[in-house]
Structures are given as structure tokens and as C-alpha cells.
N, C-alpha and C. Protein backbone atom coordinates (compact mmCIF):
# COMPACT_ATOMS: atom_id res chain seq x y z
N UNK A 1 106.85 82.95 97.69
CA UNK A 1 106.53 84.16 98.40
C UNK A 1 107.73 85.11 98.30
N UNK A 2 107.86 86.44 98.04
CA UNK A 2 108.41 87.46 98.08
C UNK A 2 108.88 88.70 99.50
N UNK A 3 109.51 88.07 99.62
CA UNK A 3 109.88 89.26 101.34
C UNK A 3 110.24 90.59 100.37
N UNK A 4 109.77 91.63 101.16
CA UNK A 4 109.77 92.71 100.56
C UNK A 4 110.43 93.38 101.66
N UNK A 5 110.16 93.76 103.16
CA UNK A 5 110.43 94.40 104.25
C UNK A 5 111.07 93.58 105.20
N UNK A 6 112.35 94.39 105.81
CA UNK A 6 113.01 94.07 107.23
C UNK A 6 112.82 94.96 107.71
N UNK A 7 112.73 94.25 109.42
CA UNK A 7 112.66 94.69 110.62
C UNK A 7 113.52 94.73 111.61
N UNK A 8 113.92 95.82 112.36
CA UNK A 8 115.26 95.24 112.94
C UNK A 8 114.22 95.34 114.36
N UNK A 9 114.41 94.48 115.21
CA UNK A 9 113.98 94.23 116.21
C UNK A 9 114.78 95.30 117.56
N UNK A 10 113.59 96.21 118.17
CA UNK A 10 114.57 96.54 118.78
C UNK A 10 114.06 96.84 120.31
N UNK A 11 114.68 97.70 121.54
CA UNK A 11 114.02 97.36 122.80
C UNK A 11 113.08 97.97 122.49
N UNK A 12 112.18 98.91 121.76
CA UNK A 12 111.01 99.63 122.56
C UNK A 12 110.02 98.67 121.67
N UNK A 13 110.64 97.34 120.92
CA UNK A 13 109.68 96.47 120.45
C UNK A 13 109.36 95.33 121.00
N UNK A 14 110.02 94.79 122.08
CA UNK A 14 109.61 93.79 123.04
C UNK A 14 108.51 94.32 124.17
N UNK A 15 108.22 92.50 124.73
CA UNK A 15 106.90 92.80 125.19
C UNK A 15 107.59 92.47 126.63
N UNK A 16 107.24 91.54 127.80
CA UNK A 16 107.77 91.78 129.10
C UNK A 16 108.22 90.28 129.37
N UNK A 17 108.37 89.26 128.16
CA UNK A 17 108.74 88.37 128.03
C UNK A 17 110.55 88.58 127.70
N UNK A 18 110.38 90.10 127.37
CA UNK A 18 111.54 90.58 126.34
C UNK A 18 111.92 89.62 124.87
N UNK A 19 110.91 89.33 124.29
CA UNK A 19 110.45 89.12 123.24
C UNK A 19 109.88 89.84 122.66
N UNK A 20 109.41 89.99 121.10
CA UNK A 20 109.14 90.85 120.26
C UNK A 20 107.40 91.02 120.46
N UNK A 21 106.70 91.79 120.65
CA UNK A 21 105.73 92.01 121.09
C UNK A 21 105.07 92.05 119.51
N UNK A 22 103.78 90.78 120.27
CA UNK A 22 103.08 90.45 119.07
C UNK A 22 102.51 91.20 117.49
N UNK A 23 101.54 92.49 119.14
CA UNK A 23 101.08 93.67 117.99
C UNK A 23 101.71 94.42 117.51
N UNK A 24 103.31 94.71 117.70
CA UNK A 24 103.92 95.20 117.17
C UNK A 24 104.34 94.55 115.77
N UNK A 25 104.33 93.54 115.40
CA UNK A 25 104.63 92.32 114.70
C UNK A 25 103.52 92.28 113.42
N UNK A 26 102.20 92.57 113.78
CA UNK A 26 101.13 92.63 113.78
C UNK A 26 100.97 93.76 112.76
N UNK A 27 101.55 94.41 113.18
CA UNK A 27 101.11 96.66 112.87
C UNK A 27 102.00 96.50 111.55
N UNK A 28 103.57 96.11 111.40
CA UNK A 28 103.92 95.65 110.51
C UNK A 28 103.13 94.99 109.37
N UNK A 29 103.31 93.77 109.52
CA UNK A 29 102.41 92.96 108.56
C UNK A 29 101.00 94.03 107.61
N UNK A 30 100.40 94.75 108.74
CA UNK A 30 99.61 95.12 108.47
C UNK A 30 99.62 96.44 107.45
N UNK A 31 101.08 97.33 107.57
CA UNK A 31 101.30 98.22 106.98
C UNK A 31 102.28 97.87 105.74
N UNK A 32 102.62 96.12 105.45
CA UNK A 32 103.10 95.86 104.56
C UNK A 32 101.86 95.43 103.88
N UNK A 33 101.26 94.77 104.34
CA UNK A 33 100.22 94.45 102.94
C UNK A 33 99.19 95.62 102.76
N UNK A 34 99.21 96.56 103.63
CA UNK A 34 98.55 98.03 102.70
C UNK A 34 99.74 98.48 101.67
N UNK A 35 100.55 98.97 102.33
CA UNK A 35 102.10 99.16 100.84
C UNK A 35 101.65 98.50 99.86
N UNK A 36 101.63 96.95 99.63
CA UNK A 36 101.61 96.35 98.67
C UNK A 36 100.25 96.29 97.88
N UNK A 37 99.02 96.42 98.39
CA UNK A 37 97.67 96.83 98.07
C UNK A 37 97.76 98.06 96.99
N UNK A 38 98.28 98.78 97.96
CA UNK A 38 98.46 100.36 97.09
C UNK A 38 99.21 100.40 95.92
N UNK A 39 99.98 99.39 95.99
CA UNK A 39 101.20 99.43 94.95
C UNK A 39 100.66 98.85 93.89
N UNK A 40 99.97 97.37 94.27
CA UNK A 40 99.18 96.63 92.95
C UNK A 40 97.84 97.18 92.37
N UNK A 41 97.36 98.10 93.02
CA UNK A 41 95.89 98.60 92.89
C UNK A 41 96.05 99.94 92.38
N UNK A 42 97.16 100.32 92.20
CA UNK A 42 97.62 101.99 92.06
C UNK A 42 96.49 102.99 92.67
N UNK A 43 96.07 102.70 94.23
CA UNK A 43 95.37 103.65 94.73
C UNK A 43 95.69 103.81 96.75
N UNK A 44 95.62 104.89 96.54
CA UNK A 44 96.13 105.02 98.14
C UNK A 44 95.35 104.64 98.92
N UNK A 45 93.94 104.98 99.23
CA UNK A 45 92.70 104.50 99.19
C UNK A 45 92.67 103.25 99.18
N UNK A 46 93.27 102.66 100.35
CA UNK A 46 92.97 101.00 100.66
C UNK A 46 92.98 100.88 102.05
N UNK A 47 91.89 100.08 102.50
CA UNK A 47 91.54 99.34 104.05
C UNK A 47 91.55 98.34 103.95
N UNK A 48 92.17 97.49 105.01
CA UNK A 48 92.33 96.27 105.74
C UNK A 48 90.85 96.49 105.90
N UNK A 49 90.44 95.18 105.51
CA UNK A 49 88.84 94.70 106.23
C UNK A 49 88.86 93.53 107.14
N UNK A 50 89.77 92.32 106.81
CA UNK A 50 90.13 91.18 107.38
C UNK A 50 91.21 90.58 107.71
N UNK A 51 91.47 89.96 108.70
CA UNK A 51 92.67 89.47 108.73
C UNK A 51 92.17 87.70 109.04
N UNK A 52 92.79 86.62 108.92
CA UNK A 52 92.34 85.02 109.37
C UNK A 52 93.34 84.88 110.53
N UNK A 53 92.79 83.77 111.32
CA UNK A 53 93.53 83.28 111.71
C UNK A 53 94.69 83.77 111.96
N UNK A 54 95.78 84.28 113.19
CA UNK A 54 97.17 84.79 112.83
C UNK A 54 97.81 83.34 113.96
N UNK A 55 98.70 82.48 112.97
CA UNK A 55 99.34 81.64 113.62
C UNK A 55 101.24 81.65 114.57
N UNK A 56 100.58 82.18 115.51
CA UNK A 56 102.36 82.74 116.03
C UNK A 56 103.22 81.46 116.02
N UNK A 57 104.39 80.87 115.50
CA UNK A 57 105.19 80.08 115.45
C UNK A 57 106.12 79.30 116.18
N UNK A 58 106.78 81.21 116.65
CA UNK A 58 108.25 81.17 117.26
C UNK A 58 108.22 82.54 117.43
N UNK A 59 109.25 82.86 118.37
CA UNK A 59 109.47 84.21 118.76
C UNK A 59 110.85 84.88 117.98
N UNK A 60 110.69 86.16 118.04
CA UNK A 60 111.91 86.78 118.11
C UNK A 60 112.55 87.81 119.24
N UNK A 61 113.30 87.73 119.27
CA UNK A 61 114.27 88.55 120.24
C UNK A 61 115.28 89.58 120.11
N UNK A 62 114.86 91.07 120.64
CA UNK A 62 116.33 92.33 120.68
C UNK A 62 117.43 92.07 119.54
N UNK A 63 117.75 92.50 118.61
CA UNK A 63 118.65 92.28 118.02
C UNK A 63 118.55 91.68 116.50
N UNK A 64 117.21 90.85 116.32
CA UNK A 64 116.83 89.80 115.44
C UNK A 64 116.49 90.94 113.77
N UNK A 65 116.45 90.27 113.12
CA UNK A 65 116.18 91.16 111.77
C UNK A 65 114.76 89.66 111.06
N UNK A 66 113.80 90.66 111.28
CA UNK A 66 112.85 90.22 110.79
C UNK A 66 112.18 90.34 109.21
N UNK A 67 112.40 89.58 108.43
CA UNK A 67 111.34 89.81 107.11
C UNK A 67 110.34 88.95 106.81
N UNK A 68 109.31 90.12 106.28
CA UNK A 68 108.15 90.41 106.13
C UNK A 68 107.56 89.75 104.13
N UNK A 69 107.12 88.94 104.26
CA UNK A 69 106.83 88.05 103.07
C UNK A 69 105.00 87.97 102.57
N UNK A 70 104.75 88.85 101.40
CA UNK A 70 102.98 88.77 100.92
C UNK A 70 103.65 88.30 99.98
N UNK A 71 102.02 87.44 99.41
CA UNK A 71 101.99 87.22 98.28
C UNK A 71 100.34 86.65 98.15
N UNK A 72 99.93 86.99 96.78
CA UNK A 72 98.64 87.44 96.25
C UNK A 72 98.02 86.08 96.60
N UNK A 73 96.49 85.96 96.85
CA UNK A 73 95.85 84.63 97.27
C UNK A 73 94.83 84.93 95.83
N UNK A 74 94.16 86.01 95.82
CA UNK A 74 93.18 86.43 94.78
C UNK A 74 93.05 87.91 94.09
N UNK A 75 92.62 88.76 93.65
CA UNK A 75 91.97 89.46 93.14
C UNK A 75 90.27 89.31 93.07
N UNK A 76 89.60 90.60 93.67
CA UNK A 76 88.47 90.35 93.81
C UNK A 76 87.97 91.49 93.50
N UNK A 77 86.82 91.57 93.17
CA UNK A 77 85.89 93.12 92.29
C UNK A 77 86.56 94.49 92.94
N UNK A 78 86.46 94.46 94.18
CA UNK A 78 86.80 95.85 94.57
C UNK A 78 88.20 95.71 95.57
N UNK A 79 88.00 94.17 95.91
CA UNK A 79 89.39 93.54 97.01
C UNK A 79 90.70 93.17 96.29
N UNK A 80 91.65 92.62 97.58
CA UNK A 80 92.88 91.79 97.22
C UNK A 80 92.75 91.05 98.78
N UNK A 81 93.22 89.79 98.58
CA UNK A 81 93.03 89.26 99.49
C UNK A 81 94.80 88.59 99.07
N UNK A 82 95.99 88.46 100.69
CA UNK A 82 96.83 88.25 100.17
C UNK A 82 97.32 87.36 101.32
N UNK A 83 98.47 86.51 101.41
CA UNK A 83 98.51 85.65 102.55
C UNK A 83 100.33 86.51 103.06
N UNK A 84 100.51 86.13 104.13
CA UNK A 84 101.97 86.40 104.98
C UNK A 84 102.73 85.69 105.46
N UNK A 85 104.19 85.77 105.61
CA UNK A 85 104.72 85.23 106.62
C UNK A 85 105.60 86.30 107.18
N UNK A 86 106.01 86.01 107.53
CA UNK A 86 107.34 86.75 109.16
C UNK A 86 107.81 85.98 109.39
N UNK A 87 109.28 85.81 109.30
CA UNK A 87 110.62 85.31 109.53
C UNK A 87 111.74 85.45 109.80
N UNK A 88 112.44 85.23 110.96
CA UNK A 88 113.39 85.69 111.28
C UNK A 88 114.67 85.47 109.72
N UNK A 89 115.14 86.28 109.87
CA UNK A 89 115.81 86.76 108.23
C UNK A 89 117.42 85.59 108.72
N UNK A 90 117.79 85.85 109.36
CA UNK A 90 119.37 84.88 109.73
C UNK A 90 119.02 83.58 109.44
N UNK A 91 117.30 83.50 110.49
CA UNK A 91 117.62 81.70 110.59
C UNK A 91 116.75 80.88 109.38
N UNK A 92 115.48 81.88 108.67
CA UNK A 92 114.55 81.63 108.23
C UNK A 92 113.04 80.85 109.00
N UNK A 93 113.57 80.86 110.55
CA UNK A 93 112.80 80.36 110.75
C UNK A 93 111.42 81.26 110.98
N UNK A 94 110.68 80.51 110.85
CA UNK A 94 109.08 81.33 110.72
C UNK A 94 108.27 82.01 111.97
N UNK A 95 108.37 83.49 111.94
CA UNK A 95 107.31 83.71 113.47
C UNK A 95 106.23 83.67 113.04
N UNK A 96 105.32 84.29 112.26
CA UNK A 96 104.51 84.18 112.37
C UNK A 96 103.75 84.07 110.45
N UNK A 97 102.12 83.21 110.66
CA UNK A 97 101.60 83.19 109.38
C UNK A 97 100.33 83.80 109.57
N UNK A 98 100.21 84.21 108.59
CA UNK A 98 98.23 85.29 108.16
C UNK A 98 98.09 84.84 106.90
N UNK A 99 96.72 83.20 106.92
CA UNK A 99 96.71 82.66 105.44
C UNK A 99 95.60 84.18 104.64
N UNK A 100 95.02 84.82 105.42
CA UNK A 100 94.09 85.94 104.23
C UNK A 100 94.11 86.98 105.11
N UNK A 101 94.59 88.56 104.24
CA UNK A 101 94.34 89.41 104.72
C UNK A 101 93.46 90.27 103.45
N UNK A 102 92.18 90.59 103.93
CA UNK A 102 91.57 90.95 102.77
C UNK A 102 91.43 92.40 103.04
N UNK A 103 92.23 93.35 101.67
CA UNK A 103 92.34 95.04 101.27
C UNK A 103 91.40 95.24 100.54
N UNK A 104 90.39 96.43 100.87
CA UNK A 104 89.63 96.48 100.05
C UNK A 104 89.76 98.25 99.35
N UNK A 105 89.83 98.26 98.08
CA UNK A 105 90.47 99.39 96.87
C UNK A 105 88.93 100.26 97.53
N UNK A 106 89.26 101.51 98.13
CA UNK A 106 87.74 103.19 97.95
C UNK A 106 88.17 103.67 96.74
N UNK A 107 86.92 104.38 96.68
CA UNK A 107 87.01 105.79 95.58
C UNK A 107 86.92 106.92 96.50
N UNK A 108 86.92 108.05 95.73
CA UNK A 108 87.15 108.87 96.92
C UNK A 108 85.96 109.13 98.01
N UNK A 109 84.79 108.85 97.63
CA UNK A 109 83.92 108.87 98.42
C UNK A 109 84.04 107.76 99.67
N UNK A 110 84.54 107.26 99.80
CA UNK A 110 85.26 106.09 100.86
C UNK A 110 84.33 104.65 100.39
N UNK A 111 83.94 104.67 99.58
CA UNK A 111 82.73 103.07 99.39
C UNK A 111 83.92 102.22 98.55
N UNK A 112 83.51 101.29 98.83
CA UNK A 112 84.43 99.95 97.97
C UNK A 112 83.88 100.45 96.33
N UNK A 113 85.12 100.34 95.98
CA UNK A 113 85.30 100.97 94.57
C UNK A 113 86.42 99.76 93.47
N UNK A 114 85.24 99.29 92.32
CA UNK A 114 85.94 98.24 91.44
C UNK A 114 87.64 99.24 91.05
N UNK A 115 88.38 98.19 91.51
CA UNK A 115 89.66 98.55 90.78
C UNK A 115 90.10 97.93 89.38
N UNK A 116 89.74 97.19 88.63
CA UNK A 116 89.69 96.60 87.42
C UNK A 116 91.08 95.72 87.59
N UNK A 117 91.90 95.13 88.29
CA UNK A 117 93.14 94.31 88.54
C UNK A 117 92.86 93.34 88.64
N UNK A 118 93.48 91.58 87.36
CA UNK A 118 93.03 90.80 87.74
C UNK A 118 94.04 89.83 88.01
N UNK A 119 95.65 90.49 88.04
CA UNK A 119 96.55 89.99 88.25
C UNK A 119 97.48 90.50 88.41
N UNK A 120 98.99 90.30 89.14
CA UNK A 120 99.90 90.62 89.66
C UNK A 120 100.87 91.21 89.10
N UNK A 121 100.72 93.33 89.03
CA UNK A 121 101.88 93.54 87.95
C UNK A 121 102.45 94.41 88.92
N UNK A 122 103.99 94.48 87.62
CA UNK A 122 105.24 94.84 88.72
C UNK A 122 105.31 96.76 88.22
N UNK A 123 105.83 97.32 88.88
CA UNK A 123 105.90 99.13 88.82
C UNK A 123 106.77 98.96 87.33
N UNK A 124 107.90 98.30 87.57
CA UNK A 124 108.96 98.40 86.61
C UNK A 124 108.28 97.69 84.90
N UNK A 125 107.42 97.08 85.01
CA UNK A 125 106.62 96.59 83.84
C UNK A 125 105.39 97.94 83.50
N UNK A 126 105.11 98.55 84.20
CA UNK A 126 104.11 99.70 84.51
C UNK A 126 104.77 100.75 83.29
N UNK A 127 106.20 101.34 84.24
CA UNK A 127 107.24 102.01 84.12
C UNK A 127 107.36 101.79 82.10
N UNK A 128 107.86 100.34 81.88
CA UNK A 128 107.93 100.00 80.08
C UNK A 128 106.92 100.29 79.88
N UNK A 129 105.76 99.94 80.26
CA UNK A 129 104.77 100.45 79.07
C UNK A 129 104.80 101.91 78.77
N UNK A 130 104.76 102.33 80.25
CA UNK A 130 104.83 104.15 79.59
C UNK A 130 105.94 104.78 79.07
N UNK A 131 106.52 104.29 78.63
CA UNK A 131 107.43 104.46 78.02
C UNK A 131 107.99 104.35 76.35
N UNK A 132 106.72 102.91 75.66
CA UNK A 132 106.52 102.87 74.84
C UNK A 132 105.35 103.58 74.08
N UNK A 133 105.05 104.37 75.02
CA UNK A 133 103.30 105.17 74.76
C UNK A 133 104.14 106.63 74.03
């Protein structure tokens, strides 16, 4: 798995445990695997349709630096379906897991729209090809 995003944990992100408040935790995750949707799908035009199961671990606390870890489960006609973790970055230990969050690629008319992607490419491989064109 690939951590892509840190979080620095901070007070207006705890909950009244003074711990890191879940949905905040949550909103993350959620705006990293759209980033990464958009990025592999080359379209802005992506919705969260699903999320599984979210298994909270361990907490974090004021101060903590959190990263944020996708990585691809499938490719699907018009979807990406991708799994998560969240981890405190110092200790590695794990807050939280999401085994499927399924993105689904619109056209502009907003309907699920085939993106033709049937595997995992990088900008900088994108970047060489156009370059040899």
C-alpha cells in the first residue's frame, strides 16, 4: 500500500474524548480516494458510491501526524473500487481500515460513464509517453 497524504492532527479535529474525531478521519479518507480516482481515471467527475465496513483500530490524539494509505482492489466498467488504511505516521500503528471504497468515473451528463482503465498508471509514465508523441 502507498501513503500518499498526512494529516497533522489538530484541536478543531478532536471529538470530546479529545481524540481525533472519527468523521473527520472519515472526510479525509474520503477526499483521498476521490484525489486518487481522479488522478487514475483522468476525470474530475468522480463519486464515492460506497464505502464497507469502516474498522476503527486505535485512536489518535492533538499533535499526532496521520497518513493516509489507497491502493487499487479492482477496476470496473465505469468504477474503481480501492481499499485504505490510516496510520499514525511516528508509530505506524493503524487507526483505521476501509477494505472497499467504490468511485464511480460521470460524463458530463452526471450518468456513470465507461472510463476505459484497466490498470494502475502513474502521471509521470503519462507525462513519457507524451513526450515521445
Amino acid at each position: 500500500m502507498r501513503f500518499h497524504t498526512r494529516k497533522w492532527v489538530k484541536p478543531e479535529d478532536l471529538n470530546a474524548n479529545e481524540t481525533l474525531f472519527g468523521g473527520k478521519l472519515l472526510a479525509w479518507i474520503d477526499e483521498e480516494a476521490a484525489l486518487y480516482a481522479i488522478v487514475q481515471l483522468e476525470n474530475k467527475r468522480v463519486v464515492t458510491k460506497y464505502m464497507s465496513e469502516i474498522n476503527f483500530m486505535s485512536s489518535a490524539e492533538k499533535g499526532d501526524i496521520i497518513e493516509i494509505g489507497i491502493e487499487v482492489v479492482k477496476f470496473g466498467k465505469t468504477s474503481l473500487t480501492l481499499n485504505c488504511e490510516a496510520r499514525n505516521k511516528m508509530t505506524r500503528e493503524t487507526i483505521v481500515t476501509v477494505d472497499n471504497i467504490i468511485l464511480v468515473n460521470l460524463g458530463e451528463n452526471g450518468k456513470p460513464q465507461a472510463h476505459g482503465k484497466t490498470k494502475i498508471e502513474y502521471v509521470k509514465d503519462r507525462l513519457a509517453k507524451d513526450e515521445q508523441i
